[in-house]
C-alpha atoms as a PDB file:
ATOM      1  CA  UNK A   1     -21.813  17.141 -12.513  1.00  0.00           C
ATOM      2  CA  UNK A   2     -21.694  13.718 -14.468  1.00  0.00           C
ATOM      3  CA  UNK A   3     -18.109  14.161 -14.848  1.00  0.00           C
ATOM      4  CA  UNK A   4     -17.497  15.322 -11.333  1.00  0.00           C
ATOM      5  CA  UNK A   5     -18.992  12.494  -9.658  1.00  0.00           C
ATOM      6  CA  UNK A   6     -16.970   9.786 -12.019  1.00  0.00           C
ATOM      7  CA  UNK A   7     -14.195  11.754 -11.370  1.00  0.00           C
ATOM      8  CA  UNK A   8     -14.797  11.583  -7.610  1.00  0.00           C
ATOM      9  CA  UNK A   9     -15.464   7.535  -7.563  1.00  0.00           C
ATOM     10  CA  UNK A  10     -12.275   6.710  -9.699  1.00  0.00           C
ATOM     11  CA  UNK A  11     -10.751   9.059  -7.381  1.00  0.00           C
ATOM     12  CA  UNK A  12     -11.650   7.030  -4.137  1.00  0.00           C
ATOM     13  CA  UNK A  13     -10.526   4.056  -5.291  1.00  0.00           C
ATOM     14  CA  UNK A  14      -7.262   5.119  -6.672  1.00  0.00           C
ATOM     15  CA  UNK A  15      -6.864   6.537  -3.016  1.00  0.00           C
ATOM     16  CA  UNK A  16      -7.845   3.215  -1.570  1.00  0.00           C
ATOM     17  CA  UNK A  17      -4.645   1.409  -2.906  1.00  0.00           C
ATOM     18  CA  UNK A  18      -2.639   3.842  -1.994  1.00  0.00           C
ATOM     19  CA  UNK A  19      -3.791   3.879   1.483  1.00  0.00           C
ATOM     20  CA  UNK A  20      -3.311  -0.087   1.175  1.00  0.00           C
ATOM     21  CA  UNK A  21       0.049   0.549   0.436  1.00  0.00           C
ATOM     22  CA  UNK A  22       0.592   3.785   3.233  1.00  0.00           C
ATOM     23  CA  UNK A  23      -0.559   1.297   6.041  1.00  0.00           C
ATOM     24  CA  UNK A  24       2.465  -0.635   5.509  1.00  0.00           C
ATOM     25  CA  UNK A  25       4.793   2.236   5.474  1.00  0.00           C
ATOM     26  CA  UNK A  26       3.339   3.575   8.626  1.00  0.00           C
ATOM     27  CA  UNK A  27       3.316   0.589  10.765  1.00  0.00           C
ATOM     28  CA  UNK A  28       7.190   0.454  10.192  1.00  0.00           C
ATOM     29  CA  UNK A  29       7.885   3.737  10.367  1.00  0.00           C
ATOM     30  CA  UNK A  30       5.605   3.713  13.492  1.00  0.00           C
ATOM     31  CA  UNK A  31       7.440   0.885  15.417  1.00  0.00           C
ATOM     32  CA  UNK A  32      11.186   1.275  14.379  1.00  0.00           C
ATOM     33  CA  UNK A  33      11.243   4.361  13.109  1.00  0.00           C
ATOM     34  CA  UNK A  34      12.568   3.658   9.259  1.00  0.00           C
ATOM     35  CA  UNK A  35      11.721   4.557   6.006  1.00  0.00           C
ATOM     36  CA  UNK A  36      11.092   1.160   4.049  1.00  0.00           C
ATOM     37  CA  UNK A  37      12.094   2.379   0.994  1.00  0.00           C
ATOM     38  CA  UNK A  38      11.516  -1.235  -0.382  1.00  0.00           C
ATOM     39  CA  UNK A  39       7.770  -1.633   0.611  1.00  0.00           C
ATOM     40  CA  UNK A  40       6.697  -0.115  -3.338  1.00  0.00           C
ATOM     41  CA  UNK A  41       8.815  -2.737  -5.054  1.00  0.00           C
ATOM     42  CA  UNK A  42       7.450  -5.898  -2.419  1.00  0.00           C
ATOM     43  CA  UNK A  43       4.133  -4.069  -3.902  1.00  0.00           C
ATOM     44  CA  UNK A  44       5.415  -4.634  -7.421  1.00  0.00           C
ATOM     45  CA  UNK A  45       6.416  -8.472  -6.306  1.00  0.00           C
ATOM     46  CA  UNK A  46       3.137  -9.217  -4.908  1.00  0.00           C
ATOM     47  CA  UNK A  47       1.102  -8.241  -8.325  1.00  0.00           C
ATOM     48  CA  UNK A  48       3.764 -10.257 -10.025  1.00  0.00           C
ATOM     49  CA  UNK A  49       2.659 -13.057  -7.372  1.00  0.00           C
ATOM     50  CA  UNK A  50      -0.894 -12.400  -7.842  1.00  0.00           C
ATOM     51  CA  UNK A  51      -0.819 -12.286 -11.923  1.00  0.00           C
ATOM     52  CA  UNK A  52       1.100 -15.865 -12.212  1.00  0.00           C
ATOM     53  CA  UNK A  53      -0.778 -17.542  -9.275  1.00  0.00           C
ATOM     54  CA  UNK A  54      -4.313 -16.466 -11.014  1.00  0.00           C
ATOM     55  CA  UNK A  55      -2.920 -18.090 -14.719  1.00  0.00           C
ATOM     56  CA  UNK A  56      -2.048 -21.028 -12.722  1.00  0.00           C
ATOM     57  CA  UNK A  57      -5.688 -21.126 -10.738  1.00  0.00           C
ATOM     58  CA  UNK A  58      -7.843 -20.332 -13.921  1.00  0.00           C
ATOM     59  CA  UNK A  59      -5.670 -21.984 -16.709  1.00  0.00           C
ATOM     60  CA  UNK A  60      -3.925 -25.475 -15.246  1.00  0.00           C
ATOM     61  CA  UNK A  61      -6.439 -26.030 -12.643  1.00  0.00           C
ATOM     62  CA  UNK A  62      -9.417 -24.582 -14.977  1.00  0.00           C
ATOM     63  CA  UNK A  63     -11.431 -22.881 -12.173  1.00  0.00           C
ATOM     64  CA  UNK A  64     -13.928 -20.805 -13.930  1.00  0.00           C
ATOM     65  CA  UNK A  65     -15.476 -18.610 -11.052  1.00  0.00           C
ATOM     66  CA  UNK A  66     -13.865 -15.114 -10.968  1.00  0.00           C
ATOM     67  CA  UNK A  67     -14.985 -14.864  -6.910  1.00  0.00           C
ATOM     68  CA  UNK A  68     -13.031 -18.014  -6.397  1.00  0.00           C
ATOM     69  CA  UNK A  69     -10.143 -17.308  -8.260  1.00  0.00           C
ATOM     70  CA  UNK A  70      -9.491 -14.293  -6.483  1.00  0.00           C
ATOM     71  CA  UNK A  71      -9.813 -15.288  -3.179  1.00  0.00           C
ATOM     72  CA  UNK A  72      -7.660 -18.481  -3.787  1.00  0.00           C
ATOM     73  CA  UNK A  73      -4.787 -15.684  -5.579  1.00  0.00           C
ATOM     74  CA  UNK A  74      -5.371 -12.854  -2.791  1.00  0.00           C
ATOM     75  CA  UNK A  75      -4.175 -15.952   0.221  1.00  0.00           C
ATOM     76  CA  UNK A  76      -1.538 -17.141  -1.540  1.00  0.00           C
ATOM     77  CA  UNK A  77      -0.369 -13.756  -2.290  1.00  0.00           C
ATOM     78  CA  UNK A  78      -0.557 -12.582   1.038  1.00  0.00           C
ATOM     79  CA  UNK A  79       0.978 -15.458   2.357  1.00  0.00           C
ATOM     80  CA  UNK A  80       4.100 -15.571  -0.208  1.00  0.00           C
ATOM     81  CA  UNK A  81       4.451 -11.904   0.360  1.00  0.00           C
ATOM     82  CA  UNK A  82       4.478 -11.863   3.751  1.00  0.00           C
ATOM     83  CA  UNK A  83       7.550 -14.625   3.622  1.00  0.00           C
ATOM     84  CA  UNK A  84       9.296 -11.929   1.301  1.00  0.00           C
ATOM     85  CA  UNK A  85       8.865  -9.316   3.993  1.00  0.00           C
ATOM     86  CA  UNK A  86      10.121 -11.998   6.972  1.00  0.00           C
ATOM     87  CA  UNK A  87      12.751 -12.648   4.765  1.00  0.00           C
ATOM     88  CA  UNK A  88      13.880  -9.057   3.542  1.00  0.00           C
ATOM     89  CA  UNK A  89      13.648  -7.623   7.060  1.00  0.00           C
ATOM     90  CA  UNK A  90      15.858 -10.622   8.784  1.00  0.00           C
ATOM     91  CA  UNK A  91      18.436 -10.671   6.195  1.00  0.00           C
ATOM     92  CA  UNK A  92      18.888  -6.570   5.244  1.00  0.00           C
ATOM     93  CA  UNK A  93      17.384  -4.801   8.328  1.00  0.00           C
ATOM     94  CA  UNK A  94      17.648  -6.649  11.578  1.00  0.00           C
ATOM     95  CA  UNK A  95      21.706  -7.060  11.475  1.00  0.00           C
ATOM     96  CA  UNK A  96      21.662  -2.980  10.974  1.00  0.00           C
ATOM     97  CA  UNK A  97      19.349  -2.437  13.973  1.00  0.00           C
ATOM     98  CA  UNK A  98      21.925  -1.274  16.199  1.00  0.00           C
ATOM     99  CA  UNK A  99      24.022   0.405  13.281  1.00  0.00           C
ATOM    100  CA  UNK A 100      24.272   4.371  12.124  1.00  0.00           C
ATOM    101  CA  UNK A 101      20.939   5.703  11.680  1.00  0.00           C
ATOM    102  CA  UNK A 102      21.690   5.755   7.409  1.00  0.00           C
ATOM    103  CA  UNK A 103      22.299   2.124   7.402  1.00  0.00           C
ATOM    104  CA  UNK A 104      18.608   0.539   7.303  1.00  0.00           C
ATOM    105  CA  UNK A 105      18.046   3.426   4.607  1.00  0.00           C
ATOM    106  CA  UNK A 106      20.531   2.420   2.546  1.00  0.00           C
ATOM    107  CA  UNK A 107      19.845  -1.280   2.816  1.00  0.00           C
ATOM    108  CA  UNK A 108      16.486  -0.793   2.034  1.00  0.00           C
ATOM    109  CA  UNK A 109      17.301   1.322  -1.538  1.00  0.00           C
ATOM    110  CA  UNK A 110      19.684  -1.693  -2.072  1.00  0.00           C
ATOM    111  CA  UNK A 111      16.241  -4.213  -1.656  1.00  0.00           C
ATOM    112  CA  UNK A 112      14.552  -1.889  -3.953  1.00  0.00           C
ATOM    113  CA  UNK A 113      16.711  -2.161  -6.312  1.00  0.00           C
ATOM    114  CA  UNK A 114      17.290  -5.584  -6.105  1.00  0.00           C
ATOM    115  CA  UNK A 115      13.225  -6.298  -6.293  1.00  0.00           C
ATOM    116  CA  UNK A 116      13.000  -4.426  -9.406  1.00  0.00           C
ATOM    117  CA  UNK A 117      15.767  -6.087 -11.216  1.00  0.00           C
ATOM    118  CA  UNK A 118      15.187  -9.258 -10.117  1.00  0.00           C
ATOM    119  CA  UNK A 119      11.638  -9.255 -11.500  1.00  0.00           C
ATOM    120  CA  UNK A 120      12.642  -7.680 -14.145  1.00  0.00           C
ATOM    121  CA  UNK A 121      15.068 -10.296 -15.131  1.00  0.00           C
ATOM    122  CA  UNK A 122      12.537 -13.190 -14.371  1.00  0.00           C
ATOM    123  CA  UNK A 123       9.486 -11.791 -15.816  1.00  0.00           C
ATOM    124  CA  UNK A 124      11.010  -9.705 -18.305  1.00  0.00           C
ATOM    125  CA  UNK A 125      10.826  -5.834 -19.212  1.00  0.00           C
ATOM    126  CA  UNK A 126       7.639  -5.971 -20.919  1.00  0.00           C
ATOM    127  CA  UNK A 127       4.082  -5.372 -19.277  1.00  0.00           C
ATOM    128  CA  UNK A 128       2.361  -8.588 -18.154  1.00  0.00           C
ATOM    129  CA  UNK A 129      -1.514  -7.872 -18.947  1.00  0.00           C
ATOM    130  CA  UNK A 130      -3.821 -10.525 -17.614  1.00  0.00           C
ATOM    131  CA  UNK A 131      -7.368 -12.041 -18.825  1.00  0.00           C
ATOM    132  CA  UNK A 132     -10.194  -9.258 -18.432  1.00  0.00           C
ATOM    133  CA  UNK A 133     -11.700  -9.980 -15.151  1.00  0.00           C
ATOM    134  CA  UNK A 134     -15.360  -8.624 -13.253  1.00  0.00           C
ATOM    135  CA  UNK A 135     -16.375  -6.248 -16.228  1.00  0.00           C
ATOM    136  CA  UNK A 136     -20.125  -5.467 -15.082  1.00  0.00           C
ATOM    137  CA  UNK A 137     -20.632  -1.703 -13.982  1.00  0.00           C
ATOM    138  CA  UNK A 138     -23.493  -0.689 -12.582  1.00  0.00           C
ATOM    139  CA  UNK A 139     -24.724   2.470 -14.091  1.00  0.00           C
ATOM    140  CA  UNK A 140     -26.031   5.161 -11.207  1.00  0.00           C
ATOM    141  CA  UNK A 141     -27.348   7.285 -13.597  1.00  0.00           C
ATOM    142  CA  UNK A 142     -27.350   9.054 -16.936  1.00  0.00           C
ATOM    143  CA  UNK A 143     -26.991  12.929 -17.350  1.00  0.00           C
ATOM    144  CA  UNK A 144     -29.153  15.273 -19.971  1.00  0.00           C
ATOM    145  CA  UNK A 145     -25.850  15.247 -22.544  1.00  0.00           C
ATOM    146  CA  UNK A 146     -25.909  11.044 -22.398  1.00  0.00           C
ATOM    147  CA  UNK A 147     -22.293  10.598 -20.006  1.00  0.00           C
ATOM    148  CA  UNK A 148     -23.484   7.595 -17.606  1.00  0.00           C
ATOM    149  CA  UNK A 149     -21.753   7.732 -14.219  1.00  0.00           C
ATOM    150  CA  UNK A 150     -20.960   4.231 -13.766  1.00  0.00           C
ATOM    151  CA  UNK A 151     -19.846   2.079 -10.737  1.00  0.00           C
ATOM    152  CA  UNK A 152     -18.188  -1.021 -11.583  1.00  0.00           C
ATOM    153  CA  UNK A 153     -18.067  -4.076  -9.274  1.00  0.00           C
ATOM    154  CA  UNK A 154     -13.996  -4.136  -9.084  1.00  0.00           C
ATOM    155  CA  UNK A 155     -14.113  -0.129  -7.964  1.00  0.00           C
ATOM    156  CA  UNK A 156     -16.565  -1.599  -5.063  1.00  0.00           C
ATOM    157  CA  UNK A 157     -14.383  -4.459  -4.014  1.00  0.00           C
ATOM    158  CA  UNK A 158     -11.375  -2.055  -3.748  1.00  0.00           C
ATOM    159  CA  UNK A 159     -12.680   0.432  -1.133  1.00  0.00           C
ATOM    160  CA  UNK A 160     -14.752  -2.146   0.894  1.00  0.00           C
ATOM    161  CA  UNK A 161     -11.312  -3.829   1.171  1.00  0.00           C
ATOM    162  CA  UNK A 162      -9.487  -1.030   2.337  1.00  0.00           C
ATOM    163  CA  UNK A 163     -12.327   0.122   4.556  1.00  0.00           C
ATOM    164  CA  UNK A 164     -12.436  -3.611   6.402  1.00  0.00           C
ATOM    165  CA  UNK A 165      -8.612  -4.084   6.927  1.00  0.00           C
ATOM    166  CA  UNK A 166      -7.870  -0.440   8.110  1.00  0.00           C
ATOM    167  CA  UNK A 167     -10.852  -1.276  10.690  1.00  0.00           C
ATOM    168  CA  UNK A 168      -9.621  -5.009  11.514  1.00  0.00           C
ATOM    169  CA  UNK A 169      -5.328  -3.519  11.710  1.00  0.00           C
ATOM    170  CA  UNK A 170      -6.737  -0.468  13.611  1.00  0.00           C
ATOM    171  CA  UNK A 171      -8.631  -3.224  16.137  1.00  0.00           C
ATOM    172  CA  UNK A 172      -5.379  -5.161  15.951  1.00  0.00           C
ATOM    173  CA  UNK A 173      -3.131  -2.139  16.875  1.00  0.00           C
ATOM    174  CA  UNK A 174      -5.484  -0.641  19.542  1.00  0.00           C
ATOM    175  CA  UNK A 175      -6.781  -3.962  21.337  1.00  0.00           C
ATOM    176  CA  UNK A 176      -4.419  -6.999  20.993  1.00  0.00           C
ATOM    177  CA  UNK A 177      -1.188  -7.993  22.750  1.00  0.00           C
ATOM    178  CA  UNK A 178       0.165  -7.564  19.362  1.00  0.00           C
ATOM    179  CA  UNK A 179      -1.135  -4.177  19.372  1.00  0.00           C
ATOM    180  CA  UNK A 180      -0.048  -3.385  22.658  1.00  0.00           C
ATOM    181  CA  UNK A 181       3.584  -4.982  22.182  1.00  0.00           C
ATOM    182  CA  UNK A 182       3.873  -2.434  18.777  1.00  0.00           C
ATOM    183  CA  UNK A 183       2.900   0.502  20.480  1.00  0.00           C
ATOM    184  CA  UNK A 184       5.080  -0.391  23.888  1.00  0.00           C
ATOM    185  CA  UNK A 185       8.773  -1.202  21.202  1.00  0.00           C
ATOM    186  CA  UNK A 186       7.010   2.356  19.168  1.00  0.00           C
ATOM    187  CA  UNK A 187       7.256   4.130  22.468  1.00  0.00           C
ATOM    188  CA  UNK A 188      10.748   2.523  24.201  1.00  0.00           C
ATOM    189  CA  UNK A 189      12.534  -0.620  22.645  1.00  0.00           C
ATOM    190  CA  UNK A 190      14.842  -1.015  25.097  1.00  0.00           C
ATOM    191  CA  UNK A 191      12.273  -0.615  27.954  1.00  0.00           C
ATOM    192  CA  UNK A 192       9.812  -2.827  26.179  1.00  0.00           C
ATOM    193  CA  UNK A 193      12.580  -5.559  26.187  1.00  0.00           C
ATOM    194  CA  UNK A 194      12.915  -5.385  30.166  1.00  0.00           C
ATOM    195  CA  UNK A 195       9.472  -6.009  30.211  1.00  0.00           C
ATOM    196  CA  UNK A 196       9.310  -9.406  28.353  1.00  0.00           C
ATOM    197  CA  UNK A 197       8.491  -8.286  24.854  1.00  0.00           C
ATOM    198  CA  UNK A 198      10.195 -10.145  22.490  1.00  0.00           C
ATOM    199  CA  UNK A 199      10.739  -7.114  20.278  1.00  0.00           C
ATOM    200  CA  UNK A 200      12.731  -9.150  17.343  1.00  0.00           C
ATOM    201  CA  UNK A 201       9.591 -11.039  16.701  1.00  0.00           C
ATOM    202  CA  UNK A 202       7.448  -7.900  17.120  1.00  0.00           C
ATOM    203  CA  UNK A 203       9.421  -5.891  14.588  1.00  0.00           C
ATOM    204  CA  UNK A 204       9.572  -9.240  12.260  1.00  0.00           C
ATOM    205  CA  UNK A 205       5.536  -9.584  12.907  1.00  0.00           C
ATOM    206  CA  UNK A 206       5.134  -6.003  12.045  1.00  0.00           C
ATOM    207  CA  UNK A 207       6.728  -6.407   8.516  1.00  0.00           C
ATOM    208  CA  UNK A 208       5.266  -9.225   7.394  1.00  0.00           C
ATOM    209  CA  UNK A 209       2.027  -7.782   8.448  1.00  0.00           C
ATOM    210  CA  UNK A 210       3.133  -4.806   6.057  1.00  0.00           C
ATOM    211  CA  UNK A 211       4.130  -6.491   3.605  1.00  0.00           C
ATOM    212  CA  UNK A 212       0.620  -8.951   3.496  1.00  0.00           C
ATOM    213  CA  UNK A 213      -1.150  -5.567   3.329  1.00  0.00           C
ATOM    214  CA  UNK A 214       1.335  -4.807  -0.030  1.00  0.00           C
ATOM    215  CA  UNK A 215       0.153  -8.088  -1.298  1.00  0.00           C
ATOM    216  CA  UNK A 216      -3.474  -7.339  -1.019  1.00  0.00           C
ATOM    217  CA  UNK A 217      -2.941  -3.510  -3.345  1.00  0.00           C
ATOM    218  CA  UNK A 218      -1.120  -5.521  -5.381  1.00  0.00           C
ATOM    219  CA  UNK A 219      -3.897  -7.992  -6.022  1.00  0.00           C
ATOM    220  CA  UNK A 220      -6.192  -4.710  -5.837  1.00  0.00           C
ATOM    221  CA  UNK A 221      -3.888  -2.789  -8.603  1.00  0.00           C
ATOM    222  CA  UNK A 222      -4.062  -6.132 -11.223  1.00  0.00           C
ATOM    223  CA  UNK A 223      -7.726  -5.889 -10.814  1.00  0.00           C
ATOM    224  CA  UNK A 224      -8.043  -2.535 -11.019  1.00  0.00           C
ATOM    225  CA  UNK A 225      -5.626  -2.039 -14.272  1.00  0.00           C
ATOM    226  CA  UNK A 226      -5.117  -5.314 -15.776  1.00  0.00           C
ATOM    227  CA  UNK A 227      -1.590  -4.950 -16.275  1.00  0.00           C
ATOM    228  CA  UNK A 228       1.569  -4.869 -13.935  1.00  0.00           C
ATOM    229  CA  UNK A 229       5.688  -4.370 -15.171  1.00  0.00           C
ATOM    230  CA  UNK A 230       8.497  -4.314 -12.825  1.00  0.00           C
ATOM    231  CA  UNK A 231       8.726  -0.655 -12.973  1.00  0.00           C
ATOM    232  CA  UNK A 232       5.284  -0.657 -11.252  1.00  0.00           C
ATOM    233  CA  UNK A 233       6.989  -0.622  -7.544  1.00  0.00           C
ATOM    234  CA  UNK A 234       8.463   2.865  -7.969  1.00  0.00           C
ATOM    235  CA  UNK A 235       5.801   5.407  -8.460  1.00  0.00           C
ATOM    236  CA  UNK A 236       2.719   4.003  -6.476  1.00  0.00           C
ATOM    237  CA  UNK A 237       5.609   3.496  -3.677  1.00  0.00           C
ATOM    238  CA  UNK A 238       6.504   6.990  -3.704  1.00  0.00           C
ATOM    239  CA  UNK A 239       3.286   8.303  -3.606  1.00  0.00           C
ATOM    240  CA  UNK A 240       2.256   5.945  -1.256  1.00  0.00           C
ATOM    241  CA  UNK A 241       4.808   7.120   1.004  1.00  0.00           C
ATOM    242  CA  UNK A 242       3.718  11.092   0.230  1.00  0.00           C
ATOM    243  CA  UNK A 243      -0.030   9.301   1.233  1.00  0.00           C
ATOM    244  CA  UNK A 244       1.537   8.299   4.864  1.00  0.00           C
ATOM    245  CA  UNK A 245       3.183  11.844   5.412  1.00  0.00           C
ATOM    246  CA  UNK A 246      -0.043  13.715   4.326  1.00  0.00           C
ATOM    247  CA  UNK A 247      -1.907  11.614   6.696  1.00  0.00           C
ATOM    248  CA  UNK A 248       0.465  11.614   9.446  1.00  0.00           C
ATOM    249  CA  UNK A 249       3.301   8.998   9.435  1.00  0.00           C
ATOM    250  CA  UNK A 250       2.663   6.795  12.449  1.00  0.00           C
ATOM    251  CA  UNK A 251      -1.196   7.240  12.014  1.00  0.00           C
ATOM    252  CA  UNK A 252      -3.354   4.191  10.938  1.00  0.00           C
ATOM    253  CA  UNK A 253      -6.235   6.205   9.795  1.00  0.00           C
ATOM    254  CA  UNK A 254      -4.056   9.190   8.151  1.00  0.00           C
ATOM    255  CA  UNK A 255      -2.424   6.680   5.950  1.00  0.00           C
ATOM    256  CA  UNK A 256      -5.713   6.089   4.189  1.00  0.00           C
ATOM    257  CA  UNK A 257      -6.430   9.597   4.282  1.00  0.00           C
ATOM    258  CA  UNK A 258      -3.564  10.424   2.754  1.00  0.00           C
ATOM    259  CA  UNK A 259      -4.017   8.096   0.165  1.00  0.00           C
ATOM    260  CA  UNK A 260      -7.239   9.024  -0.406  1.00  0.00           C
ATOM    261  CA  UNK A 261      -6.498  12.739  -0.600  1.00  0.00           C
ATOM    262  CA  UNK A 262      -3.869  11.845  -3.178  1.00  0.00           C
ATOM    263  CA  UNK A 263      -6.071   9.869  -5.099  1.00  0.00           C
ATOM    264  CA  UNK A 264      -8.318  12.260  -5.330  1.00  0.00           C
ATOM    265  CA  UNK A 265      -6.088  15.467  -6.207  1.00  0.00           C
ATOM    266  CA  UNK A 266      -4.556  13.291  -8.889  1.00  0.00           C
ATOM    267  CA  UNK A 267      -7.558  12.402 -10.721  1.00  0.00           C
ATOM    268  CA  UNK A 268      -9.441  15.640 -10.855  1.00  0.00           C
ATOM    269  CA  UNK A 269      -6.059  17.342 -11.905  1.00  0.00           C
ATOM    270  CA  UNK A 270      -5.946  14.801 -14.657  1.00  0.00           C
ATOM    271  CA  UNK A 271      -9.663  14.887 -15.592  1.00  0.00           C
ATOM    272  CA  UNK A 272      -9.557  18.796 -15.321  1.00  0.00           C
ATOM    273  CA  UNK A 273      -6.310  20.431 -16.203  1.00  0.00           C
ATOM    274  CA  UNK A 274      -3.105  18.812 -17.872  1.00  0.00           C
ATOM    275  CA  UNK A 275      -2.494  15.396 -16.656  1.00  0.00           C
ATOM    276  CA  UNK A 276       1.233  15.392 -17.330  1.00  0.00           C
ATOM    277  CA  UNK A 277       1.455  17.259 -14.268  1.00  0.00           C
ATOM    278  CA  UNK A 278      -0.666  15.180 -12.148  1.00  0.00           C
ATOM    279  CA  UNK A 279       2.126  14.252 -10.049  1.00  0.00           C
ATOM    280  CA  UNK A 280       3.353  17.773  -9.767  1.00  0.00           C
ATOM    281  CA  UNK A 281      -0.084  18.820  -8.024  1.00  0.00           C
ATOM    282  CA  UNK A 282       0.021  15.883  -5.893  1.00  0.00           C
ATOM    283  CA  UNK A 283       3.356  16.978  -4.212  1.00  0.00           C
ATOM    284  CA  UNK A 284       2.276  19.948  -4.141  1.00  0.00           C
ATOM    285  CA  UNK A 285      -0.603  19.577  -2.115  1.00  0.00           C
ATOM    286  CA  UNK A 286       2.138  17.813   0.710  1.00  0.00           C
ATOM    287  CA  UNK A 287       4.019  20.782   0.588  1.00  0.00           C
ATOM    288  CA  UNK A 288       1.540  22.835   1.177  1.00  0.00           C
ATOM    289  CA  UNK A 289       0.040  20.731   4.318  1.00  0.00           C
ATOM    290  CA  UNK A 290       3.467  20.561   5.926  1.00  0.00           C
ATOM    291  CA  UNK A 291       4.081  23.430   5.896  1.00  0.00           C
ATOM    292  CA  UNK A 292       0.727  24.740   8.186  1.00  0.00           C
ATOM    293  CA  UNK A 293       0.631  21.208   9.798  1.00  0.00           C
ATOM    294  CA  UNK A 294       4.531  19.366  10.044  1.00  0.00           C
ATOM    295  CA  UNK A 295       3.271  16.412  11.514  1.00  0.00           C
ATOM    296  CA  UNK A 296       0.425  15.897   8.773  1.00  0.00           C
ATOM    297  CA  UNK A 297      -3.024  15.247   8.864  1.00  0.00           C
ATOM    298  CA  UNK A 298      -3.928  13.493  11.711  1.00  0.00           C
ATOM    299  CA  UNK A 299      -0.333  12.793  12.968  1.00  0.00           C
ATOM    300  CA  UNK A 300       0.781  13.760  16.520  1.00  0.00           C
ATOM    301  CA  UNK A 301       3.960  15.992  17.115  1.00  0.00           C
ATOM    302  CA  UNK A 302       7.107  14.165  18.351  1.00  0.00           C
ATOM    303  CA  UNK A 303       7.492  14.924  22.095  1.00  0.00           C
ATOM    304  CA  UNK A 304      11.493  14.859  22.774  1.00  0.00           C
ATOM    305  CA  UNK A 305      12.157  13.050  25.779  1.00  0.00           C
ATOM    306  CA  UNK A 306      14.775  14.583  28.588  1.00  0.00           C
END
């Protein structure tokens, strides 16, 4: 039972930075209908961002509270993340708006590609640990055979973080013009232009807000782990992406779910069975919910308009 439960926290807050990640999939998926194959690797960037702007607030400017430090690295990677997203979407995807439906796809492999190997060439191939950071645990309790199901303080930050922005970008979505101007360019772009939306600056707000959300699981994932390489973009991105299909790709709330679901089935596999095929159960438990429910979790079927 000891086991179980430690198994279950680790689990939810695996799940939680994947479902940081999912959000930003699903709100672009949700509003122009594309596949931002690039949102793992601005992921990647943003813990690179996060790692070299927390040397720079604890070592040259010698702040010595952890609390601080964080906050001060979470703003400034959100907000030099989200210029990486303004930038990536008006240089590679807004010229291919109006282009073959492959072209956005294709661009956005190229951006993936070109994250990874430009970080890879600046910060070089090797993994980039940082200074241990908020080691207290607090210890729930201690089973007959002595194994101590333990809490720690980062695991807590993590999922109170996800819980707060999916409520504030689900508030956002549901109840601001913003909001309103997503949904309306989700629903018809062309007939949310004759209405006065400016849908450009929509679709540009929409990505940065994406990629801001990247920035804070990347700044989750360094705290979590303690370590980041350039290769980090690829397989949290993926199954980040398998998080906002499980869930229900346009869905807010399935994106965590997803996440969390994957989270979950990943670490028990590992704790349980062989964890070289963690991965393996993982997509297998997608397969198995598309095929009973196509549109996923809590996503609504497509409704073809005549």
């Amino acid at each position: 039972m000891e086991v179980f439960a430690q198994q279950l926290i680790n689990g939810l807050t695996l799940g939680s930075i994947y479902g940081l990640i999912a959000i930003g999939y699903t709100m672009v998926f949700g509003i122009i209908g594309m596949i931002n194959f690039a949102h793992g690797d601005v992921f990647m960037l943003s813990a690179f961002i996060a790692l070299i702007t927390f040397l720079i607030v604890t070592t040259w400017l010698g702040i010595s509270s952890i609390a601080l430090a964080l906050l001060i690295v979470l703003i400034c990677a959100m907000l030099l993340t989200a210029l990486w997203g303004w930038s990536i979407e008006r240089i590679a995807y807004r010229p291919l708006r109006g282009s073959f439906r492959l072209a956005p796809l294709i661009s956005a492999i190229g951006v993936s590609i070109f994250l990874s190997n430009f970080v890879q060439v600046v910060q070089g191939a090797r993994n980039k640990p940082t200074p241990p950071m908020m080691r207290d645990v607090i210890t729930l309790w201690t089973g007959d055979n002595g194994y101590a199901v333990a809490l720690s303080y980062k695991q807590i930050i993590i999922m109170l973080t996800t819980v707060v922005l999916l409520a504030g970008f689900w508030y956002l979505v549901q109840k601001t013009p913003l909001g309103r101007a997503q949904r309306a360019c989700e629903q018809d772009r062309k007939m949310a232009a004759l209405l006065g939306i400016d849908v450009d600056r929509t679709i540009s707000l929409t990505f940065v807000l994406g990629a801001a959300l990247a920035a804070v699981a990347g700044t989750m994932y360094l705290l979590y782990y303690g370590v980041v390489s350039f290769a980090d973009g690829f397989t949290p991105g993926v199954k980040a992406f398998t998080a906002a299909v499980l869930g229900g790709i346009g869905s807010l709330p399935g994106a965590v779910l997803g996440g969390l679901l994957i989270g979950l089935v990943e670490t028990f596999w590992s704790a349980y069975f062989s964890i070289e095929y963690k991965d393996v159960a993982a997509f297998s438990i997608l397969a198995i919910v598309l095929i009973f429910m196509p549109s996923g979790i809590l996503g609504r079927p497509e409704v073809e308009k005549v």
